[in-house]
PDB file of N, CA and C in Angstrom:
ATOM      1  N   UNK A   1      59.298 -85.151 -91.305  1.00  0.00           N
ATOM      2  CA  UNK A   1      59.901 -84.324 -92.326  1.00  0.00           C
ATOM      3  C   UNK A   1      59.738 -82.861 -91.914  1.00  0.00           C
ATOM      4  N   UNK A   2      60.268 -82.543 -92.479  1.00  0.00           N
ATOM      5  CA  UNK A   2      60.827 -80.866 -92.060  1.00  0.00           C
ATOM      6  C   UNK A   2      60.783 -79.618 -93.097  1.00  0.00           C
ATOM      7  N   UNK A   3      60.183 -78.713 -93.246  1.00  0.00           N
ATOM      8  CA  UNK A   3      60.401 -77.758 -93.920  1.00  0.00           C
ATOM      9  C   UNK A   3      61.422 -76.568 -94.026  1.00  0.00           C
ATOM     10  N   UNK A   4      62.242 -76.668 -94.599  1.00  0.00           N
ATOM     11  CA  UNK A   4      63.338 -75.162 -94.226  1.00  0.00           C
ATOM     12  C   UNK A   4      63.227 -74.660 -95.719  1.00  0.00           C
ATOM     13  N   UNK A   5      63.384 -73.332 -95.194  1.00  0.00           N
ATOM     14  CA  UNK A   5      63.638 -72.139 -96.021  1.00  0.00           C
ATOM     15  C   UNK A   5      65.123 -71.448 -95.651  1.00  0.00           C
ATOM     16  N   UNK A   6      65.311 -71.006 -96.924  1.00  0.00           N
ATOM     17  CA  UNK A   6      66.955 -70.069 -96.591  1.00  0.00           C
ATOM     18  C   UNK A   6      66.556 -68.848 -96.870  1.00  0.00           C
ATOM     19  N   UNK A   7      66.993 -67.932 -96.410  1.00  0.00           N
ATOM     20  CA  UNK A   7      66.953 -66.743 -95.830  1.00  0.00           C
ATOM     21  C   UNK A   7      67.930 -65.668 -96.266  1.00  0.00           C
ATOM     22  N   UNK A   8      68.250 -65.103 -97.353  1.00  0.00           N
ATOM     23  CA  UNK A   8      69.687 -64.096 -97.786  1.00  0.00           C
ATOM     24  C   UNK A   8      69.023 -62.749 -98.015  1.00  0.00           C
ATOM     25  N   UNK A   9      70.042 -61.660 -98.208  1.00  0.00           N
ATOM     26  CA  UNK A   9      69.784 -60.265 -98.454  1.00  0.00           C
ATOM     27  C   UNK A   9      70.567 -60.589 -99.844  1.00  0.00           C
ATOM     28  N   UNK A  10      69.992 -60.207-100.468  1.00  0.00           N
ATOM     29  CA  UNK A  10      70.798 -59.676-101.862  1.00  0.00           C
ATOM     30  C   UNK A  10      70.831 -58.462-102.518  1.00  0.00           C
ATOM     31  N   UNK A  11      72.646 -58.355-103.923  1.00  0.00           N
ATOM     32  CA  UNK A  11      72.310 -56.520-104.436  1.00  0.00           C
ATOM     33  C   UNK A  11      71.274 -56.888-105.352  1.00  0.00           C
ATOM     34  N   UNK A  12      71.006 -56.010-106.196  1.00  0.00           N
ATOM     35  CA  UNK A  12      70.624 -56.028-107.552  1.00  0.00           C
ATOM     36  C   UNK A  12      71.131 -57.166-108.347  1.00  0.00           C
ATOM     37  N   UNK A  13      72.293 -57.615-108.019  1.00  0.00           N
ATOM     38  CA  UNK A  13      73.277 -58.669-109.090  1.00  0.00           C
ATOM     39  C   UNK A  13      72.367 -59.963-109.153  1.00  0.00           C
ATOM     40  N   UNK A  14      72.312 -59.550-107.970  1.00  0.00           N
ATOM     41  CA  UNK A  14      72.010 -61.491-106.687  1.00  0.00           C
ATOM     42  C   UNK A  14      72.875 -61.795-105.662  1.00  0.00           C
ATOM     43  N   UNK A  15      74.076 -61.025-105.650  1.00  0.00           N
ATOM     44  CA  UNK A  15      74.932 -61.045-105.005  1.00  0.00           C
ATOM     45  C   UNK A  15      74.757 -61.482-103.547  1.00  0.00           C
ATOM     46  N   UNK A  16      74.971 -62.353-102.525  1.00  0.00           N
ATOM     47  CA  UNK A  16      74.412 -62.264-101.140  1.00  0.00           C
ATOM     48  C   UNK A  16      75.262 -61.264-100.333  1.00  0.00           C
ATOM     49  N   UNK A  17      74.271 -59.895-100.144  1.00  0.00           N
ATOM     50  CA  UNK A  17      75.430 -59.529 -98.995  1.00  0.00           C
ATOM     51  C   UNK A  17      75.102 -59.307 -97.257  1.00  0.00           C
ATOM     52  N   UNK A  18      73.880 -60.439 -96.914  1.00  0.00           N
ATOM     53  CA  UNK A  18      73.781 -60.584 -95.728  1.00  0.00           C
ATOM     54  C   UNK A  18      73.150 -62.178 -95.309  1.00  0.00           C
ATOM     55  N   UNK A  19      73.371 -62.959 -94.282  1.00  0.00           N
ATOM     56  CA  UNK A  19      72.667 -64.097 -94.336  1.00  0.00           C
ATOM     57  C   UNK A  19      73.111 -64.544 -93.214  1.00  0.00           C
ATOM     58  N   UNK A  20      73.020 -65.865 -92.872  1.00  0.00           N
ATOM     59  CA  UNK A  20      72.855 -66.382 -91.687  1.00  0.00           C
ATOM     60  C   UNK A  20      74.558 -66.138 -91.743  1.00  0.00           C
ATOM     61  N   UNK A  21      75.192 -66.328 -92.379  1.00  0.00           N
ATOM     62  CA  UNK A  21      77.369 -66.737 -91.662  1.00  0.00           C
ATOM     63  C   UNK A  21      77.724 -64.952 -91.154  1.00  0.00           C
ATOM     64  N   UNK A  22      77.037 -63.948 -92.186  1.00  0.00           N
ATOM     65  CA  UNK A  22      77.244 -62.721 -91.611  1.00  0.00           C
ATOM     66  C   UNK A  22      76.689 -62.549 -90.369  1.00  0.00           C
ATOM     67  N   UNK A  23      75.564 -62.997 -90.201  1.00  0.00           N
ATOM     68  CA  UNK A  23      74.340 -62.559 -88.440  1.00  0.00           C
ATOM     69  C   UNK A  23      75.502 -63.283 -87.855  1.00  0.00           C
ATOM     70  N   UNK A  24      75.916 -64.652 -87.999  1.00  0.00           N
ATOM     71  CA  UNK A  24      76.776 -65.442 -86.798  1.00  0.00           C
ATOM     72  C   UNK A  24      77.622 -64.707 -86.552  1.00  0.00           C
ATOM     73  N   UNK A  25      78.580 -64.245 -87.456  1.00  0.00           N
ATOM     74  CA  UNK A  25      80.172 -63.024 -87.561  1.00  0.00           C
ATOM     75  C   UNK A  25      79.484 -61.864 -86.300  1.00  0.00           C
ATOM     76  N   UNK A  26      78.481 -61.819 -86.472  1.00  0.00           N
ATOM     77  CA  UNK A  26      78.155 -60.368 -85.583  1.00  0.00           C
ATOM     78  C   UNK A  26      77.731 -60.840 -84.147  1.00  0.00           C
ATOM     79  N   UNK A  27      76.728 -61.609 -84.356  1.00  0.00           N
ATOM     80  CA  UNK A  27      76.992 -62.420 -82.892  1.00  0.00           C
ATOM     81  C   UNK A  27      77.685 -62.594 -82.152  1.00  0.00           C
ATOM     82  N   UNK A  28      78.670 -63.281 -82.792  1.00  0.00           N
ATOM     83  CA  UNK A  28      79.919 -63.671 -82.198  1.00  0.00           C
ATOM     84  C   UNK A  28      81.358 -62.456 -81.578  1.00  0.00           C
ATOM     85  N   UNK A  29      81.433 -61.513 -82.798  1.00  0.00           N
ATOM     86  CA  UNK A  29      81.602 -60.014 -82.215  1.00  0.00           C
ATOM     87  C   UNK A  29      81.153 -59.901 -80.716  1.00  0.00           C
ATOM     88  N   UNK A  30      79.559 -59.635 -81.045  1.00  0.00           N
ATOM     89  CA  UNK A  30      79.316 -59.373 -80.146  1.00  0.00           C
ATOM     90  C   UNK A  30      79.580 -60.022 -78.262  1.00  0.00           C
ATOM     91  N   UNK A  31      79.247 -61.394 -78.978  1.00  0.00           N
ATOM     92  CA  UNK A  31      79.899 -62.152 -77.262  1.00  0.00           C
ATOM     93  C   UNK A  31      81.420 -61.940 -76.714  1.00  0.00           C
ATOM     94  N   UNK A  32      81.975 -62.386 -78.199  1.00  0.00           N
ATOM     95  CA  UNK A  32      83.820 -62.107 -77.844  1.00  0.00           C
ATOM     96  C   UNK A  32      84.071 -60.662 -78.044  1.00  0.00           C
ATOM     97  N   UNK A  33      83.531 -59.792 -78.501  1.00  0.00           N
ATOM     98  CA  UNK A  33      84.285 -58.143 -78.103  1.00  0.00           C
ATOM     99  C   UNK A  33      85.207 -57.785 -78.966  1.00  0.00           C
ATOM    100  N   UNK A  34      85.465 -59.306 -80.079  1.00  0.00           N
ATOM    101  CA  UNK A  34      86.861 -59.004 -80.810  1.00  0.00           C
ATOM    102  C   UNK A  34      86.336 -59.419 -82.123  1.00  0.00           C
ATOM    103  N   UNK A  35      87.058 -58.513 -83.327  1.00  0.00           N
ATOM    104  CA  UNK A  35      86.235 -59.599 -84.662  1.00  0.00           C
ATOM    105  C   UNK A  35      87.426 -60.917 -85.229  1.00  0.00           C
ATOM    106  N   UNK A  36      88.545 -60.474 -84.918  1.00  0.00           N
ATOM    107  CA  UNK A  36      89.349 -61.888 -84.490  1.00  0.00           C
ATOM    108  C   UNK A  36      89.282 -63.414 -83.721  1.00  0.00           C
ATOM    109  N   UNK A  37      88.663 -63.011 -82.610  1.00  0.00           N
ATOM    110  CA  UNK A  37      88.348 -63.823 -81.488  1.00  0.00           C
ATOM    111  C   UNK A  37      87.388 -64.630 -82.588  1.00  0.00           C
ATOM    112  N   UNK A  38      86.149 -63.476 -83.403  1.00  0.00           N
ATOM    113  CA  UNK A  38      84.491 -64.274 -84.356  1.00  0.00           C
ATOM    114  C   UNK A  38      85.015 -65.078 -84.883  1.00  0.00           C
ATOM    115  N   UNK A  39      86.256 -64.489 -85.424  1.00  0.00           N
ATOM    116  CA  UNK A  39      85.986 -65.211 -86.865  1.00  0.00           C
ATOM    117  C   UNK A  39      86.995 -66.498 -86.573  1.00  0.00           C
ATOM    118  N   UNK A  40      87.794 -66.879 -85.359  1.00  0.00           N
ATOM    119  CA  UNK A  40      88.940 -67.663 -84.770  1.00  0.00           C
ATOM    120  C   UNK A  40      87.794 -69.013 -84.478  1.00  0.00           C
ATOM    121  N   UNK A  41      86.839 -68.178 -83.571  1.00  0.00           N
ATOM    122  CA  UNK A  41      85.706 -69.375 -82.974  1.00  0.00           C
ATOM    123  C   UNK A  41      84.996 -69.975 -84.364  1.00  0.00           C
ATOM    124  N   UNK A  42      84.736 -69.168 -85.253  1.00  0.00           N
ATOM    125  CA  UNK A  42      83.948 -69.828 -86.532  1.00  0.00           C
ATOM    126  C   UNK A  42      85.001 -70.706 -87.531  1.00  0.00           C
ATOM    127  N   UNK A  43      86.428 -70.893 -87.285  1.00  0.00           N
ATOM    128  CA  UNK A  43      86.553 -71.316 -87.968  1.00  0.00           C
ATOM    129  C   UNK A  43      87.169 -70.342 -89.270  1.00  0.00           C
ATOM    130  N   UNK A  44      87.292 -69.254 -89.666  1.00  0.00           N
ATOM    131  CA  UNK A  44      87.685 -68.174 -90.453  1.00  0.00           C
ATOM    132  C   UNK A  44      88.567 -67.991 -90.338  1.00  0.00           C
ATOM    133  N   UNK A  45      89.220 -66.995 -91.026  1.00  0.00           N
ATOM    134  CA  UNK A  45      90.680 -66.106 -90.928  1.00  0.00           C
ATOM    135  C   UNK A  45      89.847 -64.915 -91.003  1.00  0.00           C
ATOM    136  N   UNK A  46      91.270 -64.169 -90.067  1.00  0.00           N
ATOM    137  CA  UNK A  46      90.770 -62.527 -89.947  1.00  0.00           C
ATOM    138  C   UNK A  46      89.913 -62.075 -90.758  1.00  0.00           C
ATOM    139  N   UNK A  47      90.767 -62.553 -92.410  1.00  0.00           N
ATOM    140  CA  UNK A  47      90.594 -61.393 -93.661  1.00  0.00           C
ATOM    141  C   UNK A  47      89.536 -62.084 -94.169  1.00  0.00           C
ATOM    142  N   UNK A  48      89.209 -63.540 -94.016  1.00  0.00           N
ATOM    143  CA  UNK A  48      87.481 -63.598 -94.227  1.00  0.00           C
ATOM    144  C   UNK A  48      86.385 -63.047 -94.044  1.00  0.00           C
ATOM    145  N   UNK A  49      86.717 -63.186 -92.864  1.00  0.00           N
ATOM    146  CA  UNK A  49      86.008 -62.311 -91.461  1.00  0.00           C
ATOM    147  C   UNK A  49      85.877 -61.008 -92.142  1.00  0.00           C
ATOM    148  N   UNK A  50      86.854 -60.147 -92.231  1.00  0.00           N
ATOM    149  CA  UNK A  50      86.658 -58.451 -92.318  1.00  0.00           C
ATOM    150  C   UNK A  50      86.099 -58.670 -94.323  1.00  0.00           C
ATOM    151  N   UNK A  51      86.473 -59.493 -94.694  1.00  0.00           N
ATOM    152  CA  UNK A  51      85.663 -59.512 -96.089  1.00  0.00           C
ATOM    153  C   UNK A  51      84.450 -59.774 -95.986  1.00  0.00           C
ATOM    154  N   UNK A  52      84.181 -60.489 -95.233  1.00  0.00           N
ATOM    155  CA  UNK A  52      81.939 -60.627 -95.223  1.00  0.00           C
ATOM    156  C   UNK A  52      81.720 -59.665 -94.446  1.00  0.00           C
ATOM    157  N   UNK A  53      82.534 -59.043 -93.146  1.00  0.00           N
ATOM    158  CA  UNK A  53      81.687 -57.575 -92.742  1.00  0.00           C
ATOM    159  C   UNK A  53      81.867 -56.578 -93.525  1.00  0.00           C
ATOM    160  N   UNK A  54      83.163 -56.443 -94.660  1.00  0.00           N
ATOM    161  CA  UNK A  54      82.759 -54.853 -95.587  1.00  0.00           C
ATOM    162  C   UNK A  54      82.009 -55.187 -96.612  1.00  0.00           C
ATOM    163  N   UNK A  55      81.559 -56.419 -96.793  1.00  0.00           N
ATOM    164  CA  UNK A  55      80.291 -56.615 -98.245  1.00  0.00           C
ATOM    165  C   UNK A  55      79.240 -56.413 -97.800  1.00  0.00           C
ATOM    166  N   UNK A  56      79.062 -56.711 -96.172  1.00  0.00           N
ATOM    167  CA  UNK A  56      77.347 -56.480 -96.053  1.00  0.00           C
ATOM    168  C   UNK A  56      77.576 -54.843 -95.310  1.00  0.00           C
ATOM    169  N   UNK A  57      78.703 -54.783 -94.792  1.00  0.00           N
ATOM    170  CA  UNK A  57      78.126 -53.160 -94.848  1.00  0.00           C
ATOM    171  C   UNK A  57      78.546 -52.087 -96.269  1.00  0.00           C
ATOM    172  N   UNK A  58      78.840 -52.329 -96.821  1.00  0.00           N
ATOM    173  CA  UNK A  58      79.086 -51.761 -98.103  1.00  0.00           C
ATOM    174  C   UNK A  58      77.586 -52.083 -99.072  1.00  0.00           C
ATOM    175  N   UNK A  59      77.051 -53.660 -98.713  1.00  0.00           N
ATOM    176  CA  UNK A  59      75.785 -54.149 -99.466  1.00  0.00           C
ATOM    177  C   UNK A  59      74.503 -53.054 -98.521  1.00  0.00           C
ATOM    178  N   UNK A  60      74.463 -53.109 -97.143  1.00  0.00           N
ATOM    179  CA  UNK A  60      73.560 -52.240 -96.711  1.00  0.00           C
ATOM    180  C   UNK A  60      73.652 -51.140 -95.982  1.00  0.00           C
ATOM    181  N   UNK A  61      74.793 -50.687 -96.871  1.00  0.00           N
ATOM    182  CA  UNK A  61      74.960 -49.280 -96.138  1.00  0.00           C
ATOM    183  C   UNK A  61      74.984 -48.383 -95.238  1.00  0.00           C
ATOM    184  N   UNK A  62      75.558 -49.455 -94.161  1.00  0.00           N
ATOM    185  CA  UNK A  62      75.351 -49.286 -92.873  1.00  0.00           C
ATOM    186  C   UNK A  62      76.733 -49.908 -92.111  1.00  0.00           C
ATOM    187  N   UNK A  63      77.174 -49.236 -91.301  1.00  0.00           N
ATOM    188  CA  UNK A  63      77.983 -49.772 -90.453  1.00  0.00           C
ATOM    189  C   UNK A  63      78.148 -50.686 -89.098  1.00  0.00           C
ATOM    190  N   UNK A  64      78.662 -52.174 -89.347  1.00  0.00           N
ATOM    191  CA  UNK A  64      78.018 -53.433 -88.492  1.00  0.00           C
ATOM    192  C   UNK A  64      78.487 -52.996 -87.337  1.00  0.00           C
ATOM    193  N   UNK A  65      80.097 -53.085 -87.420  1.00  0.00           N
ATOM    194  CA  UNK A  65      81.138 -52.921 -86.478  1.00  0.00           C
ATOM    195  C   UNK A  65      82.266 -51.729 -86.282  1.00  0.00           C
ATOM    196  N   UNK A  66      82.184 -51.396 -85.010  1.00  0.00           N
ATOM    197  CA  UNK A  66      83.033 -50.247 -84.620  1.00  0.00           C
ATOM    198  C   UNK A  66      84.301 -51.117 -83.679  1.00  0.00           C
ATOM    199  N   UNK A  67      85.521 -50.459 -83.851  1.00  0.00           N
ATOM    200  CA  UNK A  67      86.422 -50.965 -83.885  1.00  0.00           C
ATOM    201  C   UNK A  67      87.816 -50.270 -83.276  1.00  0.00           C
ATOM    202  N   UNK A  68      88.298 -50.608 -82.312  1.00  0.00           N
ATOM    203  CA  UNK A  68      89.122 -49.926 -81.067  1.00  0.00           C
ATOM    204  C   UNK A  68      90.266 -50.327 -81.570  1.00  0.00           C
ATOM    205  N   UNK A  69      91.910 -49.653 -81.720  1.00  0.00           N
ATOM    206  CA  UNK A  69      93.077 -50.216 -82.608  1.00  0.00           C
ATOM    207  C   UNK A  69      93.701 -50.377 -80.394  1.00  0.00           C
ATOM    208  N   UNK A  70      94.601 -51.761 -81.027  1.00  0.00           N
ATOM    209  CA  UNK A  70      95.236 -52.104 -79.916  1.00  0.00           C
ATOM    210  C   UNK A  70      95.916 -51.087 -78.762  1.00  0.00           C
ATOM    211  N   UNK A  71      96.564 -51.964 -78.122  1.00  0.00           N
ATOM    212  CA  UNK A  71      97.822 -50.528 -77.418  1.00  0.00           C
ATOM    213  C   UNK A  71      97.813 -51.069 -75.900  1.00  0.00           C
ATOM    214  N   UNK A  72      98.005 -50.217 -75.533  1.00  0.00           N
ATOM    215  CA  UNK A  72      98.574 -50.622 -73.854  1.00  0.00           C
ATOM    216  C   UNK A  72      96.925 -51.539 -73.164  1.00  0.00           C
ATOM    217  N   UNK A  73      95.812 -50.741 -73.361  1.00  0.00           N
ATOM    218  CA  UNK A  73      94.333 -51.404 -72.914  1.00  0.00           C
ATOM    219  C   UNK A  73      94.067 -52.054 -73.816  1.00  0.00           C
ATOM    220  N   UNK A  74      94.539 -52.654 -74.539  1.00  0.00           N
ATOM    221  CA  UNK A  74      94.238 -53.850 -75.934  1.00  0.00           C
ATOM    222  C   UNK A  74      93.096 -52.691 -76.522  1.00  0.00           C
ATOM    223  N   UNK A  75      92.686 -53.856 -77.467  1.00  0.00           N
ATOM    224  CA  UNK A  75      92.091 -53.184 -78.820  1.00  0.00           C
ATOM    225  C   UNK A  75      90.469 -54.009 -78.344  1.00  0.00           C
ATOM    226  N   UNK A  76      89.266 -53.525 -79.225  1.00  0.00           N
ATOM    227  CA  UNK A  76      88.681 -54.791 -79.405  1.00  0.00           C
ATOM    228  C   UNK A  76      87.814 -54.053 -80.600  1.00  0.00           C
ATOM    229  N   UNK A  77      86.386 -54.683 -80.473  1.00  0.00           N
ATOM    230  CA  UNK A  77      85.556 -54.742 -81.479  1.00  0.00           C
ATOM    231  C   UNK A  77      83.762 -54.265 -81.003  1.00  0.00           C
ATOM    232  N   UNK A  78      83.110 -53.797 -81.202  1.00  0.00           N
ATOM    233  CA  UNK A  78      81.534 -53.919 -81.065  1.00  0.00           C
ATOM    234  C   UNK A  78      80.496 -53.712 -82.154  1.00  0.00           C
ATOM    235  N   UNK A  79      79.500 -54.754 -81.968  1.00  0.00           N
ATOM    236  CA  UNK A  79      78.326 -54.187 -82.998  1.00  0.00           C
ATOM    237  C   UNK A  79      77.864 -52.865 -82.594  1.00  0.00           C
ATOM    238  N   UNK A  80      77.397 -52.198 -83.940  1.00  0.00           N
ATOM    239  CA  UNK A  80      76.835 -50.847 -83.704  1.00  0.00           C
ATOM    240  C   UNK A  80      74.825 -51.536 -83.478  1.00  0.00           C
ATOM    241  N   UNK A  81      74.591 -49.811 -83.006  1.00  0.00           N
ATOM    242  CA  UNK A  81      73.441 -50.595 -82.799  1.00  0.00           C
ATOM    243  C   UNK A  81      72.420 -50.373 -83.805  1.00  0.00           C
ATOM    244  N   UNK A  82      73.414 -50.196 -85.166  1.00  0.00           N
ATOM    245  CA  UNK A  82      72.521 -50.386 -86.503  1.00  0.00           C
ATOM    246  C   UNK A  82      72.478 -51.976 -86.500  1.00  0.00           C
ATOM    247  N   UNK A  83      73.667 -52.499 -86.282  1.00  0.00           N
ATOM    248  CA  UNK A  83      74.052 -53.988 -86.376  1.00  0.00           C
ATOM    249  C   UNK A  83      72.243 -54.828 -85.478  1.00  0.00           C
ATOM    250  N   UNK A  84      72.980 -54.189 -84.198  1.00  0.00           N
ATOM    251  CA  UNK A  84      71.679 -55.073 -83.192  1.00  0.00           C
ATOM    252  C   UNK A  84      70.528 -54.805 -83.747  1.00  0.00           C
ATOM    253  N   UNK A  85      70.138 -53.445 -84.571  1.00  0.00           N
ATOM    254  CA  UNK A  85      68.725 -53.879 -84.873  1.00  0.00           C
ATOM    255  C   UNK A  85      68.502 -54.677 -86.547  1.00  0.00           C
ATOM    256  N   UNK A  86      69.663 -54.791 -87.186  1.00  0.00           N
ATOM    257  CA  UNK A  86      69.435 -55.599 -87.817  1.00  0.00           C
ATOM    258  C   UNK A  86      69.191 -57.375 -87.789  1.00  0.00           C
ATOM    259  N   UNK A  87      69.956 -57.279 -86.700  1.00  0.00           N
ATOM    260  CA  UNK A  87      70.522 -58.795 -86.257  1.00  0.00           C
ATOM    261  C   UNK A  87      68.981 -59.351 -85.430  1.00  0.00           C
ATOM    262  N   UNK A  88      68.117 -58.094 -84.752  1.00  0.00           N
ATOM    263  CA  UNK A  88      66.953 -58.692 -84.522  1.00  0.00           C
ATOM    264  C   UNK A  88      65.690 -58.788 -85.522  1.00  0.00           C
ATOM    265  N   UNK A  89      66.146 -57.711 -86.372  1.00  0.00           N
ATOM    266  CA  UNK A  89      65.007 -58.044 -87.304  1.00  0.00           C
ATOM    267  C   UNK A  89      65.407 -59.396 -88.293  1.00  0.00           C
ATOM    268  N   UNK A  90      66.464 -59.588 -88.448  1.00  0.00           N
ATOM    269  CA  UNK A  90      67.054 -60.590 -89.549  1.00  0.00           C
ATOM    270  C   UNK A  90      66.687 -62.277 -88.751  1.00  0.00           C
ATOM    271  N   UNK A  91      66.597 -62.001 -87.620  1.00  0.00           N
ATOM    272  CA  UNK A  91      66.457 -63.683 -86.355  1.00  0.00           C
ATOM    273  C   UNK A  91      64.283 -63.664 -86.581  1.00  0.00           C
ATOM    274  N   UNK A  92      63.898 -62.773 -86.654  1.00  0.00           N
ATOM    275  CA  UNK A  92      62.223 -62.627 -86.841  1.00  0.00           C
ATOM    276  C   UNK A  92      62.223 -62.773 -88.248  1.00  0.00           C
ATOM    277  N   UNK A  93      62.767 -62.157 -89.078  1.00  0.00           N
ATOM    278  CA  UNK A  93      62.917 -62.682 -90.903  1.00  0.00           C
ATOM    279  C   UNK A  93      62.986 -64.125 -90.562  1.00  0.00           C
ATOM    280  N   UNK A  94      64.352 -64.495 -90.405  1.00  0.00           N
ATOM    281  CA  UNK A  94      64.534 -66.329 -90.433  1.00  0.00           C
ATOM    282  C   UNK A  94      63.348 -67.553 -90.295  1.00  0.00           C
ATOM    283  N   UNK A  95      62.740 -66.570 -88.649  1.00  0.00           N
ATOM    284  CA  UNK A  95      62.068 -67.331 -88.204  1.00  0.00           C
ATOM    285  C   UNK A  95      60.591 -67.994 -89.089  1.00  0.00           C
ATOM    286  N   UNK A  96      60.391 -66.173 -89.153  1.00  0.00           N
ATOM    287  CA  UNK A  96      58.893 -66.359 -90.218  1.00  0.00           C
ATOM    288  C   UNK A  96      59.201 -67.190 -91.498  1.00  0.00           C
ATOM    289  N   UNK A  97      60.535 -67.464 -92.026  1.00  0.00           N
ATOM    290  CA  UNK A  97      60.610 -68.320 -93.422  1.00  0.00           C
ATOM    291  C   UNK A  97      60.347 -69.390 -92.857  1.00  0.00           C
ATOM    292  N   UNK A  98      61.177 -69.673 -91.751  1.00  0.00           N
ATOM    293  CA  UNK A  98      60.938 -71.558 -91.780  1.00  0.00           C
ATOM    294  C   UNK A  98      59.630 -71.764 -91.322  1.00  0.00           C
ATOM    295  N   UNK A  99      58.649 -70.970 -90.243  1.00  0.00           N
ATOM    296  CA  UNK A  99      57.510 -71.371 -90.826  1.00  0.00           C
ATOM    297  C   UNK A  99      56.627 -71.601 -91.533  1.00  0.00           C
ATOM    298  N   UNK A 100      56.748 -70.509 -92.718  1.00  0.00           N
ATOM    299  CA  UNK A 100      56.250 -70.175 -94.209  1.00  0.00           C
ATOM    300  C   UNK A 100      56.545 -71.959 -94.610  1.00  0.00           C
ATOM    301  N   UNK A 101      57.781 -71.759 -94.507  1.00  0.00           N
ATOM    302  CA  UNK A 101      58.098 -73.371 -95.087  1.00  0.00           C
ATOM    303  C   UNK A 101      57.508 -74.369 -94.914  1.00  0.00           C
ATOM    304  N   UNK A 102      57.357 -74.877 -93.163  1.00  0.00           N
ATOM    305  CA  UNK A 102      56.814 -75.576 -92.911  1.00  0.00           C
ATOM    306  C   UNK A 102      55.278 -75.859 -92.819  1.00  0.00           C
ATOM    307  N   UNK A 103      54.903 -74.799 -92.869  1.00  0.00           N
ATOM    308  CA  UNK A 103      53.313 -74.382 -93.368  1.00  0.00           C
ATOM    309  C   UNK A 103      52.936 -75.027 -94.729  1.00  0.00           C
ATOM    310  N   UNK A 104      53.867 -74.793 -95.525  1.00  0.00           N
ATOM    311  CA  UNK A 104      53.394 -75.402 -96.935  1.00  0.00           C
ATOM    312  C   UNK A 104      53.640 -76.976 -97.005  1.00  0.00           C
ATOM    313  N   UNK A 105      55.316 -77.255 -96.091  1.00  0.00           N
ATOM    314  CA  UNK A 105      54.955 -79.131 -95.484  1.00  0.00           C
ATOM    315  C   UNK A 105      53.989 -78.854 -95.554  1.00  0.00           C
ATOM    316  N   UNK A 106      53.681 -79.067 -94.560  1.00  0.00           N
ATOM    317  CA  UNK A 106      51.987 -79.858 -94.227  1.00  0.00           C
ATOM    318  C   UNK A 106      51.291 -79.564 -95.058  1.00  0.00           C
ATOM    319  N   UNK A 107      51.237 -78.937 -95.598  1.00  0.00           N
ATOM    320  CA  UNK A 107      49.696 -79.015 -96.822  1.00  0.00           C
ATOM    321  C   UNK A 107      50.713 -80.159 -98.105  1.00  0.00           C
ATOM    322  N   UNK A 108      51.741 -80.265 -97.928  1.00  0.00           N
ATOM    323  CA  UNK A 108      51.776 -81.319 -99.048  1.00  0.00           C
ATOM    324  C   UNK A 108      50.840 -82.654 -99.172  1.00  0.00           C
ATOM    325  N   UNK A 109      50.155 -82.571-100.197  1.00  0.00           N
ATOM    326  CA  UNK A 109      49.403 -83.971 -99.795  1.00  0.00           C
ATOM    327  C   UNK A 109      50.080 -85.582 -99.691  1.00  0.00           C
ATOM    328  N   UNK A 110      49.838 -85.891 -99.050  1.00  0.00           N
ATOM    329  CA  UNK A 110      50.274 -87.362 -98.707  1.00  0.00           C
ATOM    330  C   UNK A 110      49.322 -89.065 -99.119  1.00  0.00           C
ATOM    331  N   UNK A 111      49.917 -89.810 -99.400  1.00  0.00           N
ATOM    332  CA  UNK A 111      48.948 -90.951 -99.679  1.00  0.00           C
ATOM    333  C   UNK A 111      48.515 -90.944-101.032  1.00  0.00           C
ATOM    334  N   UNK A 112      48.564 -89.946-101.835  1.00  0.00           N
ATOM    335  CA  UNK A 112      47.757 -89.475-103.293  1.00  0.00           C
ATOM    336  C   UNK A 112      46.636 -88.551-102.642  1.00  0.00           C
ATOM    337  N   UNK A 113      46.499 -87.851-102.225  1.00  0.00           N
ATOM    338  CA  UNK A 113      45.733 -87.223-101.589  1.00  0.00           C
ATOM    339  C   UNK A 113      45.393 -85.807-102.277  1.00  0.00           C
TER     340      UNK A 113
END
């Protein structure tokens, strides 16, 4: 058995405006260069896509992605490197929950214990 924890940023509301499908969106930016290409490989439409990146940067006030308009050298996309240091602190957040989690597994008692 397994312990997991979930992991979100929320506003004041409860609202989620950062979590694991936003970190993937930026990831994925980041490998493909394009936020079309992210959100094509995930499964999304564009305007999904550009709707979960202006809630979490509108939610943390910060700008994920910078963004090149097409033309003769094509267009593309990059995380800023507000993005990358969120995206590493948010992968060390994750991590420490699911151990938190699984930490408390194991102390579940077992047997009637």
């Amino acid at each position: 058995m397994r312990g997991e924890g979930k992991f979100y940023l929320t506003d004041e509301t409860g609202r989620r405006i950062f979590g694991p499908g936003p970190a993937e969106l930026l990831e994925q930016v980041e490998r493909t260069g394009s936020l079309r290409a992210a959100a094509q490989k995930m499964g999304l439409s564009y305007s999904k896509a550009l709707k979960i990146l202006h809630t979490a940067e509108r939610g943390l006030a910060m700008p994920l992605v910078s963004t090149e308009a097409g033309g003769l050298g094509g267009g593309g996309s990059t995380i800023t490197p507000q993005a990358q240091a969120l995206l590493a602190w948010f992968r060390q957040a994750r991590q420490a929950v699911q151990e938190t989690a699984q930490a408390q597994l194991d102390r579940l008692p077992q047997d009637g214990q």
